[in-house]
N, C-alpha and C. Protein backbone atom coordinates (compact mmCIF):
# COMPACT_ATOMS: atom_id res chain seq x y z
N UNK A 1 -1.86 64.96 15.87
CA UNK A 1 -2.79 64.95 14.75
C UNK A 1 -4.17 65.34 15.27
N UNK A 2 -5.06 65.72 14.29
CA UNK A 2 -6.12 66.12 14.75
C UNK A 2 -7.44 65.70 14.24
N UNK A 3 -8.62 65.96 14.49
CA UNK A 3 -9.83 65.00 14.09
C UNK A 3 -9.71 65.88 12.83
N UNK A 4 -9.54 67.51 12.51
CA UNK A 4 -9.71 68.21 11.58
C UNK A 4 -8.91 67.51 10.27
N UNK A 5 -7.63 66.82 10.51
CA UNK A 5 -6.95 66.24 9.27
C UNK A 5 -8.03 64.74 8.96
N UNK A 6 -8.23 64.21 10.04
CA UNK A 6 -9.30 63.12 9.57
C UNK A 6 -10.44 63.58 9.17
N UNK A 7 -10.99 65.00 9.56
CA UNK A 7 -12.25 65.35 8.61
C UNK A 7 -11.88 65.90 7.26
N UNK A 8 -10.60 66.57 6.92
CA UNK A 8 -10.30 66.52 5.50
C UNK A 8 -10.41 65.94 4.26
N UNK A 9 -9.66 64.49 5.26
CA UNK A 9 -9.49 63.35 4.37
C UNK A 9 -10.85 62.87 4.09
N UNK A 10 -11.92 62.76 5.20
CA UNK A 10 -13.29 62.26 4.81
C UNK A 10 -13.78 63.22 3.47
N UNK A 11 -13.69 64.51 3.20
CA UNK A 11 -13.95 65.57 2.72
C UNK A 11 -13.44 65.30 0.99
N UNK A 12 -12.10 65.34 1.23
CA UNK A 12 -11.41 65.34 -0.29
C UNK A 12 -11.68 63.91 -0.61
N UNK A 13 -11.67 62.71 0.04
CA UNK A 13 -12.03 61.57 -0.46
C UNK A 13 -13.35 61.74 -1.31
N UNK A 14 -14.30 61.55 -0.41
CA UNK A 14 -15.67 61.73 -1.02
C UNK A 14 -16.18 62.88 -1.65
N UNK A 15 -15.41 63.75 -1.89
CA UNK A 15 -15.33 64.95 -2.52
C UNK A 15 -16.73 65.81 -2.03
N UNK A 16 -16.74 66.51 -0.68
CA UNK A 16 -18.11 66.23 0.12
C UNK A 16 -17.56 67.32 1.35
N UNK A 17 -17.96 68.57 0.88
CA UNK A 17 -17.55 69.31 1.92
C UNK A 17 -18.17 69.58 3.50
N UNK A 18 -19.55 68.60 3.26
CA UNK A 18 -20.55 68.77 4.40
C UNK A 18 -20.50 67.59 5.39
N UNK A 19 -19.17 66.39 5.11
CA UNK A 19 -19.08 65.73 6.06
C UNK A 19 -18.98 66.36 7.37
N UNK A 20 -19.63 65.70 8.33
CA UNK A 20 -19.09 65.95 9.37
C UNK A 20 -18.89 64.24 10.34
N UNK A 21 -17.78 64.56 10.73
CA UNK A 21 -17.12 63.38 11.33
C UNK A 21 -18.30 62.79 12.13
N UNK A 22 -18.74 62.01 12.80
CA UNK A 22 -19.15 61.21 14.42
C UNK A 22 -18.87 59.84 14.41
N UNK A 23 -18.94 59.38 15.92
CA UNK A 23 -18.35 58.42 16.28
C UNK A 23 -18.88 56.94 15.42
N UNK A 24 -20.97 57.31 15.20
CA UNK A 24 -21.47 56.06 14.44
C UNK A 24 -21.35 56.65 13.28
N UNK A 25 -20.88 57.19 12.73
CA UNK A 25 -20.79 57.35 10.52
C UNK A 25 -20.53 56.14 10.11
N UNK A 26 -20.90 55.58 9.25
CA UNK A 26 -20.75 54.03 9.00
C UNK A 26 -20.63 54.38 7.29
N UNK A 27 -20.19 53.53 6.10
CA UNK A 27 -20.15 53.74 4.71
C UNK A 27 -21.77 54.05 4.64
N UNK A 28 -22.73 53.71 5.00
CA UNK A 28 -23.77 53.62 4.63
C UNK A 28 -24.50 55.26 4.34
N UNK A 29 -23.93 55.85 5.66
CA UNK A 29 -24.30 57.14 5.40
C UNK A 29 -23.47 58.15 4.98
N UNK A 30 -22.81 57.59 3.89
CA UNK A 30 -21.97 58.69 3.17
C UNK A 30 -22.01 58.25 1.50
N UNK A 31 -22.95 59.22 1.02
CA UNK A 31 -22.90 59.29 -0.53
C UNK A 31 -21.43 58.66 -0.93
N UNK A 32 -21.36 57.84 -2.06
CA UNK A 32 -20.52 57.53 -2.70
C UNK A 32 -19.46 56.59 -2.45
N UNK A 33 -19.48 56.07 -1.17
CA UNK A 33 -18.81 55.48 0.14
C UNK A 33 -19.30 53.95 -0.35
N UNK A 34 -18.07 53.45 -1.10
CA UNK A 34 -17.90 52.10 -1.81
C UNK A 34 -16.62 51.70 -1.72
N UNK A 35 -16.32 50.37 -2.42
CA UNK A 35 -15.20 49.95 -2.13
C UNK A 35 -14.01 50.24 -2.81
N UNK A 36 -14.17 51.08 -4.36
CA UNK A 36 -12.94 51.89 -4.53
C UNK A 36 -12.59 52.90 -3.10
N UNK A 37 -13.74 53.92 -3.22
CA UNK A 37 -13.43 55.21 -2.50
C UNK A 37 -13.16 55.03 -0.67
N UNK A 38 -13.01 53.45 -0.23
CA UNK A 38 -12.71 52.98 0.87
C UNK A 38 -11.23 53.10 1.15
N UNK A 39 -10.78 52.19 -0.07
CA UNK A 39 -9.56 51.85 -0.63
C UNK A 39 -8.91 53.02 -0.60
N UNK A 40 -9.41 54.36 -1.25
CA UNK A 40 -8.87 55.14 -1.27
C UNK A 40 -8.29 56.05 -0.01
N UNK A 41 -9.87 55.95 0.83
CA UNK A 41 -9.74 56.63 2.45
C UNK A 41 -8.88 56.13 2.82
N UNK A 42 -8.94 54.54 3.20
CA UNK A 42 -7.56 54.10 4.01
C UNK A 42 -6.33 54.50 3.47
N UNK A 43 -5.73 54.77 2.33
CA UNK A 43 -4.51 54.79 1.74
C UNK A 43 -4.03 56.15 1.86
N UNK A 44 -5.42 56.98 1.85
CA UNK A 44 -4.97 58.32 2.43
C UNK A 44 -4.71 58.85 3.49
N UNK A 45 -5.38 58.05 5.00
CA UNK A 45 -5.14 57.63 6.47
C UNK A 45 -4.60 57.47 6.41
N UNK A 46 -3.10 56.17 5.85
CA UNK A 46 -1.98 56.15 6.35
C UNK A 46 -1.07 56.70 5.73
N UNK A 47 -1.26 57.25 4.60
CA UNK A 47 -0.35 58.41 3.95
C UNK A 47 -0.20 59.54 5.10
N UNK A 48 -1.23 60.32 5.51
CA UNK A 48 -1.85 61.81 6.15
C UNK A 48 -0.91 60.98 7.54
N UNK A 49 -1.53 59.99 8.61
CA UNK A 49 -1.28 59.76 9.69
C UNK A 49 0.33 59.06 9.90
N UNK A 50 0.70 58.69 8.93
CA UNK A 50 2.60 57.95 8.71
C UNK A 50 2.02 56.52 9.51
N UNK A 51 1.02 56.10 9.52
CA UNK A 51 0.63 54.43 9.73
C UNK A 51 0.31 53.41 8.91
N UNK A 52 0.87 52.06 9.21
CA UNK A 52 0.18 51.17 8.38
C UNK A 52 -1.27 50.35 9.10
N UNK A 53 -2.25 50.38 8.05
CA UNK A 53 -3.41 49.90 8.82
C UNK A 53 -3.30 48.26 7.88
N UNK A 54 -3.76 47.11 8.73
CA UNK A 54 -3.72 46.06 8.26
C UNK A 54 -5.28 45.69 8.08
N UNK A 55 -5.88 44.79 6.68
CA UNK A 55 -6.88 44.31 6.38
C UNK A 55 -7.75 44.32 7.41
N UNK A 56 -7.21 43.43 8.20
CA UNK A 56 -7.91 42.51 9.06
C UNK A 56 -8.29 43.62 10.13
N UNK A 57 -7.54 44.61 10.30
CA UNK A 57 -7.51 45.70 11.27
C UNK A 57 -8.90 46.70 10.55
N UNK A 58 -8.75 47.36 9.45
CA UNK A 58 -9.62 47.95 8.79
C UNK A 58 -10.96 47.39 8.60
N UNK A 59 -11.04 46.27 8.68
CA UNK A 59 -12.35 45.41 8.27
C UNK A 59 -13.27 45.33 10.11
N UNK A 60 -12.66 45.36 11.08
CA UNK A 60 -13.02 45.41 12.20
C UNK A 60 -13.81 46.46 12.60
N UNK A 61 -13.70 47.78 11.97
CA UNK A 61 -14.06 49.00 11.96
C UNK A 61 -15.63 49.36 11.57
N UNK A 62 -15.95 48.85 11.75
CA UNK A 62 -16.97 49.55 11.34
C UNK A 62 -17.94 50.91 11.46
N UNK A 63 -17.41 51.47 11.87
CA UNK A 63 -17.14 53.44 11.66
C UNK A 63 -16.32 53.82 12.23
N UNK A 64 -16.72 55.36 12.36
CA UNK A 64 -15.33 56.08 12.77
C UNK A 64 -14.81 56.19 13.71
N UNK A 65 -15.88 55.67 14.73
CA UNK A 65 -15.45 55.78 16.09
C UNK A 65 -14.61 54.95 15.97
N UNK A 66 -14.76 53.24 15.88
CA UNK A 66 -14.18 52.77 15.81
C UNK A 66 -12.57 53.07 14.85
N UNK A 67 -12.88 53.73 13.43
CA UNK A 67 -11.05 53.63 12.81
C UNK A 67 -10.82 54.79 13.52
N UNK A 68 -10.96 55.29 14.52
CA UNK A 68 -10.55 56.16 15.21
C UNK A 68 -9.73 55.88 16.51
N UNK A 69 -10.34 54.74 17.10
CA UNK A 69 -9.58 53.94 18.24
C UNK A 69 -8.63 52.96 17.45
N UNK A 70 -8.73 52.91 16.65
CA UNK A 70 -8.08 51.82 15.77
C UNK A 70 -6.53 53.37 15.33
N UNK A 71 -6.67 54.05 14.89
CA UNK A 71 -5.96 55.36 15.25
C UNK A 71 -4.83 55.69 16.51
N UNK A 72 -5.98 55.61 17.35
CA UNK A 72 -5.28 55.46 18.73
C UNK A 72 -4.16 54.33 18.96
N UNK A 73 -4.43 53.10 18.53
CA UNK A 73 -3.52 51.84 18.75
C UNK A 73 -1.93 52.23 18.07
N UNK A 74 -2.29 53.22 16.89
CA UNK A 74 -1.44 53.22 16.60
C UNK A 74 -0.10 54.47 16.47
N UNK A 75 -0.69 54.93 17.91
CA UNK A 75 0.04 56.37 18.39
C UNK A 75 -0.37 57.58 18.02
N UNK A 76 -1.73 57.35 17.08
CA UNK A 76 -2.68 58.87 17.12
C UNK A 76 -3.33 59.80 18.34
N UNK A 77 -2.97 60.81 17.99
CA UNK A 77 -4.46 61.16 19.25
C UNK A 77 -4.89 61.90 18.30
N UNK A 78 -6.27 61.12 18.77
CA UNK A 78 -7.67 61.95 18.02
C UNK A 78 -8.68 62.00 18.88
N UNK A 79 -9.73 62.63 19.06
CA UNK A 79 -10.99 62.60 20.07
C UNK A 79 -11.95 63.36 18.90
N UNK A 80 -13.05 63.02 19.13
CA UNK A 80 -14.58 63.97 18.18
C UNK A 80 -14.86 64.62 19.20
């Protein structure tokens, strides 16, 4: 897998073609980036990646670097 399918998903989620991925992106700096369109990212992460991410796992995250190593745990490779 590649960071490009995780920058997609950032993309079509937030409907936002000028994301660009980095390691500190946090909800804060992404227009529209609430707790439906969270809900939505994750569900599309483990749709796109064939993983299940758990609450408690997702809530630890606090950006991408991080759901990115959080990625990794779960047999992704991704790098920014």
């Amino acid at each position: 897998m590649s960071i490009g399918l995780l920058t997609e998903i950032f993309r079509d989620t937030f409907d936002d073609e000028t994301i660009i991925l980095r390691a500190d992106l946090e909800a804060k700096d992404v227009k529209n980036w609430n707790s439906f369109t969270h809900i939505s990212l994750m569900i599309s992460i483990e749709t796109e990646f064939n993983v299940i991410l758990q609450p408690i796992e997702v809530q630890k995250a606090s950006n991408v670097g991080d759901l990115i190593e959080l990625l990794k745990t779960k047999g992704c490779e991704l790098n920014l």
